[in-house]
Protein backbone atom coordinates (compact mmCIF):
# COMPACT_ATOMS: atom_id res chain seq x y z
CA UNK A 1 -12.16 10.65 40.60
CA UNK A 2 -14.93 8.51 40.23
CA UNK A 3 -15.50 4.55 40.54
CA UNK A 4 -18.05 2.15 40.47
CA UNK A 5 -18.01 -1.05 42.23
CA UNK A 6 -20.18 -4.10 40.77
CA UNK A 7 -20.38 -7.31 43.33
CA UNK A 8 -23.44 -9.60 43.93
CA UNK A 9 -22.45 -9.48 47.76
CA UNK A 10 -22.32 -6.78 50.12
CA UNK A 11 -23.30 -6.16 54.12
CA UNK A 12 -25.45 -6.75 55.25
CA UNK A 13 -25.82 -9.70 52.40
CA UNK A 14 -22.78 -11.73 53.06
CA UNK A 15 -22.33 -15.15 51.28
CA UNK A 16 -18.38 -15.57 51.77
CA UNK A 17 -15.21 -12.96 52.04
CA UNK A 18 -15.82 -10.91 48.99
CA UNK A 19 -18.37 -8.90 50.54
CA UNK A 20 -16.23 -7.81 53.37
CA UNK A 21 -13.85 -7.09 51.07
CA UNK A 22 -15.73 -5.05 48.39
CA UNK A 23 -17.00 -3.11 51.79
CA UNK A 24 -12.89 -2.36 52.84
CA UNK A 25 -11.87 -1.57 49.62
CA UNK A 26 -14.69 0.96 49.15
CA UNK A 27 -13.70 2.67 52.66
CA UNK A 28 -10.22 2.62 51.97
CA UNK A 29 -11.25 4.25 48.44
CA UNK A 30 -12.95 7.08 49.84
CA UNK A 31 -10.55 7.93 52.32
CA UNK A 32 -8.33 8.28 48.90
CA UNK A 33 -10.40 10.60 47.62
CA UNK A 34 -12.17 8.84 45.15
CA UNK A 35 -15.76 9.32 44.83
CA UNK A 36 -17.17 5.42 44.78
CA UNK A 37 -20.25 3.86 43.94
CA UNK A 38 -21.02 0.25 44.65
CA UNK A 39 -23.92 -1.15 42.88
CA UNK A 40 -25.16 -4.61 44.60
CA UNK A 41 -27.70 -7.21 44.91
CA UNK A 42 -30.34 -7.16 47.78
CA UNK A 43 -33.50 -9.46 47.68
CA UNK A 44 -35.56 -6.66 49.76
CA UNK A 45 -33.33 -3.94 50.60
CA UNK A 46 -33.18 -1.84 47.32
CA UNK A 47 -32.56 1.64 46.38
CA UNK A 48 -29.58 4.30 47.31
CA UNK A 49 -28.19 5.05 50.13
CA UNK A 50 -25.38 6.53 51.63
CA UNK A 51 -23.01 4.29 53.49
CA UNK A 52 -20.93 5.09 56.93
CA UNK A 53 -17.86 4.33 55.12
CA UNK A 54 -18.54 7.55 52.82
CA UNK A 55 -19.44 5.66 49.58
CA UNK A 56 -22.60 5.17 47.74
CA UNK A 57 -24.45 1.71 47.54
CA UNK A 58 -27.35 1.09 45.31
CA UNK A 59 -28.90 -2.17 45.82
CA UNK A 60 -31.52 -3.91 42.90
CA UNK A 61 -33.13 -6.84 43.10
CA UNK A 62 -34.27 -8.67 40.50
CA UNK A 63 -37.31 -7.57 38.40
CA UNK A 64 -37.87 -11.27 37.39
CA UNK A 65 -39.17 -13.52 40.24
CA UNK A 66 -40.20 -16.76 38.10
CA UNK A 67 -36.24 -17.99 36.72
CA UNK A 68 -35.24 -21.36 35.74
CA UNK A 69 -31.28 -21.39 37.13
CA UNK A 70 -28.21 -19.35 38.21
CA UNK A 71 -27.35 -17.99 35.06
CA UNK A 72 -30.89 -16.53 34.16
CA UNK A 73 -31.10 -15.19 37.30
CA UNK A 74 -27.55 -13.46 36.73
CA UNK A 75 -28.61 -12.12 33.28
CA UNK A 76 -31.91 -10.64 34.05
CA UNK A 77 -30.81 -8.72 37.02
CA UNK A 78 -27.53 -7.37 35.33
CA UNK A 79 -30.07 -4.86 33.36
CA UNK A 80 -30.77 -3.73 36.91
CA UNK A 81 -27.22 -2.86 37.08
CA UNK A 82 -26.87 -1.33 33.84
CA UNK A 83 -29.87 0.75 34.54
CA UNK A 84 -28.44 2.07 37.78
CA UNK A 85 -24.78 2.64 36.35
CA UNK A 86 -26.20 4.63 33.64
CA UNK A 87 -27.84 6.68 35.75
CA UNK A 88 -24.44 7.44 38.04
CA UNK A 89 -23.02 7.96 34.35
CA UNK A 90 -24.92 10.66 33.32
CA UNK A 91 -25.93 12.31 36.35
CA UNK A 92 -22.48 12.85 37.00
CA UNK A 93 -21.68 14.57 33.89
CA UNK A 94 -20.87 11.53 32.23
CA UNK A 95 -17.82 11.36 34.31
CA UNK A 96 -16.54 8.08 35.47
CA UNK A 97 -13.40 6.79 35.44
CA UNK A 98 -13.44 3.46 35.89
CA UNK A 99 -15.81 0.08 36.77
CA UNK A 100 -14.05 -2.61 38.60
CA UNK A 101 -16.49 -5.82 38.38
CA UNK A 102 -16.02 -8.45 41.16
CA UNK A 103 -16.64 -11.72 39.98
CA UNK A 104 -18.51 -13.23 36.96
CA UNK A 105 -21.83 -12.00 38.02
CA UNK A 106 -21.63 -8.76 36.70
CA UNK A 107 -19.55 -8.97 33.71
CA UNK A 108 -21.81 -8.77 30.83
CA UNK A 109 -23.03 -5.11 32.62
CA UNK A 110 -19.87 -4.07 32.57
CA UNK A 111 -18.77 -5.17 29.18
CA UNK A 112 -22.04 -3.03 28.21
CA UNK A 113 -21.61 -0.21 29.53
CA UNK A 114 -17.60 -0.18 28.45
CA UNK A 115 -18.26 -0.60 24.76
CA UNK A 116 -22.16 1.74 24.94
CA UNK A 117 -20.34 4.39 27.43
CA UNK A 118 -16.83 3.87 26.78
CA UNK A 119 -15.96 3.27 30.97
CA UNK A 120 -13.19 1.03 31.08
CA UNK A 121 -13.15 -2.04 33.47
CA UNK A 122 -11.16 -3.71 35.57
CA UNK A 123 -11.60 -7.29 36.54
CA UNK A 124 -11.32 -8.37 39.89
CA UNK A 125 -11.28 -12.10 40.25
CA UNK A 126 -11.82 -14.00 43.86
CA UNK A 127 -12.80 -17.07 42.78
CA UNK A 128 -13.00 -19.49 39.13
CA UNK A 129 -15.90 -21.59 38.07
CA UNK A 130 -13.09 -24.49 37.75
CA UNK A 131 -12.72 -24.46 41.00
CA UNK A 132 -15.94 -23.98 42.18
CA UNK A 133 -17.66 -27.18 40.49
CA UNK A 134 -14.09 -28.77 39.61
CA UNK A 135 -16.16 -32.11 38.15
CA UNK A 136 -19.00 -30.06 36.50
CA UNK A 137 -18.86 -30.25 32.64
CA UNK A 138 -22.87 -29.40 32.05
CA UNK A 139 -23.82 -26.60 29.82
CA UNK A 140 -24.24 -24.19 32.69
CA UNK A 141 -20.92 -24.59 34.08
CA UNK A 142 -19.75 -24.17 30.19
CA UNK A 143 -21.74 -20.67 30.05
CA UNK A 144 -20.40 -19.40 32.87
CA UNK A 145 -16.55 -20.00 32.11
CA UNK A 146 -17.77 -18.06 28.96
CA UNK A 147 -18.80 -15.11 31.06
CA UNK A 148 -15.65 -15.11 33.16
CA UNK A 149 -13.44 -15.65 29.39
CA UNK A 150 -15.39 -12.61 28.24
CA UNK A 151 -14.49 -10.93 31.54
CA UNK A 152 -10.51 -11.50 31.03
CA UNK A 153 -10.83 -10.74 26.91
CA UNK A 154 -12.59 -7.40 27.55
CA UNK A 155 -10.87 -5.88 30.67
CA UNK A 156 -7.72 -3.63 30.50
CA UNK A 157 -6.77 -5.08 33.49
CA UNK A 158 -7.53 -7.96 35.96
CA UNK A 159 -6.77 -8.18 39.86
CA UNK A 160 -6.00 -11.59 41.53
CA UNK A 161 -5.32 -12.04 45.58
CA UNK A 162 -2.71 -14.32 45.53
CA UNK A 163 0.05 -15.51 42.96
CA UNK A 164 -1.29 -19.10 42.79
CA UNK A 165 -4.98 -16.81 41.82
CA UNK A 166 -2.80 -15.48 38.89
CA UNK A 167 -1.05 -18.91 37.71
CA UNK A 168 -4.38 -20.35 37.25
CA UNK A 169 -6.09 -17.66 35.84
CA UNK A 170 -2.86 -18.01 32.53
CA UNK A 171 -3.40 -21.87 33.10
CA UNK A 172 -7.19 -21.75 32.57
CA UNK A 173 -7.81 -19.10 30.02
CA UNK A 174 -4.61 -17.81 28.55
CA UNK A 175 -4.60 -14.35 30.16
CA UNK A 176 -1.29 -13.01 29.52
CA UNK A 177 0.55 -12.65 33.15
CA UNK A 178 1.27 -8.62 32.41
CA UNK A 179 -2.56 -7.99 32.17
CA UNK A 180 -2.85 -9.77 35.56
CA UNK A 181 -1.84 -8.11 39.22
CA UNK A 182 -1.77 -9.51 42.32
CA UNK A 183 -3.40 -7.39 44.75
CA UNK A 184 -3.04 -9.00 48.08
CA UNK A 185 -5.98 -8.51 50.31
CA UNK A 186 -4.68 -6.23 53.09
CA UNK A 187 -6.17 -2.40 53.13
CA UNK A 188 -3.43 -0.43 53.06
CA UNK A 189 -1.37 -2.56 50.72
CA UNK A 190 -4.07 -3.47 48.79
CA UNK A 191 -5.90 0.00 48.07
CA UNK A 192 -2.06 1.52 46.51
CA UNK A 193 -2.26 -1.17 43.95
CA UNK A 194 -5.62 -0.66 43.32
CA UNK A 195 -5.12 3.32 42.70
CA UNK A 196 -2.13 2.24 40.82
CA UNK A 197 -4.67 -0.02 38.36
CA UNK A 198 -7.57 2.62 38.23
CA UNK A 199 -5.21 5.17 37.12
CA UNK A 200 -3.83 3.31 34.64
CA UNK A 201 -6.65 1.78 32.78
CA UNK A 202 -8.59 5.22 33.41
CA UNK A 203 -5.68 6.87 31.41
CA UNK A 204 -3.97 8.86 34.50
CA UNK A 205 -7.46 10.30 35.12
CA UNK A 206 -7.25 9.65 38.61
CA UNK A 207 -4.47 11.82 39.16
């Protein structure tokens, strides 16, 4: 039973709720008996390390220093995270079950390593670039409702936190509502349904 967790945030790097959460779920994970990774994004603190909560955290930082914008910066460290979740891949026998990607950020690692490794994903969405620059129509805005469409075409499943999460993800890119589940943001609720997910996109793997 084996998972790894992809989010740009994590504590002690905490830009808004997702890192708290990302930190819960892994806790809650462990204490379920599933052997979790989370592989984050730290601008000094980098490398392995074993967490209170019992699960792994890897944190890169980006090998690039010089980068133009957002996405750039998103695209050249996501080889970090490849590079780190194929080394969890085959060190551990090439055993793992599942990757559940938070947010766009990591999505093209993910998407990777599913089709090179054959791991598949789950999406977990928290928040849409529509709603995040509601007015923006530039390119960049453009490219990264690409990455989250590419997200939603290539997971087996996706995870939203609240119905109104899942109406807009259908309204926005078409996802069909039985690929989407609502996963309300309370532990013990919250980690069932997210068992329930792993185990079915893993094939039953997780028992």
């Amino acid at each position: 039973m084996r998972a790894l967790l992809f989010s740009w945030e994590y504590p002690p790097r905490i830009v808004g709720k997702l890192a708290e959460y990302v930190s819960t779920l892994a806790s809650q994970l462990v204490k379920n008996d599933v052997e979790t990774h989370v592989i984050t994004y730290h601008d000094t603190m980098t490398g392995v390390a074993d967490e209170p909560n019992g699960a792994e955290v890897t944190r890169v930082t980006n090998p690039i220093r010089s980068l133009t914008n957002l996405l750039t910066w998103v695209l050249t460290l996501n080889q970090e995270v490849e590079r780190v979740a194929s080394n969890v891949y085959y060190i551990s026998g090439k055993h793992v079950d599942v990757i559940d990607v938070h947010d766009w950020h990591f999505i093209p690692a993910a998407v990777t390593l599913k089709n090179a490794l054959g791991i598949p994903i789950v999406y977990s969405v928290d928040s849409l670039e529509d709603h995040r620059s509601p007015t923006a129509d530039a390119p960049l805005n453009m490219a990264i409702r690409g990455i989250e469409w590419l997200g939603f075409y290539e997971a087996q499943e996706v995870t939203a936190k609240s119905e109104w999460m899942q109406s807009e993800i259908i309204r926005l890119y078409k996802v069909p509502k039985e690929k989407i589940v609502v996963t309300l943001p309370v532990a013990d609720i919250a980690v069932k349904n997210v068992l329930d997910i792993y185990k079915n996109v893993s094939g039953g793997n997780l028992g």
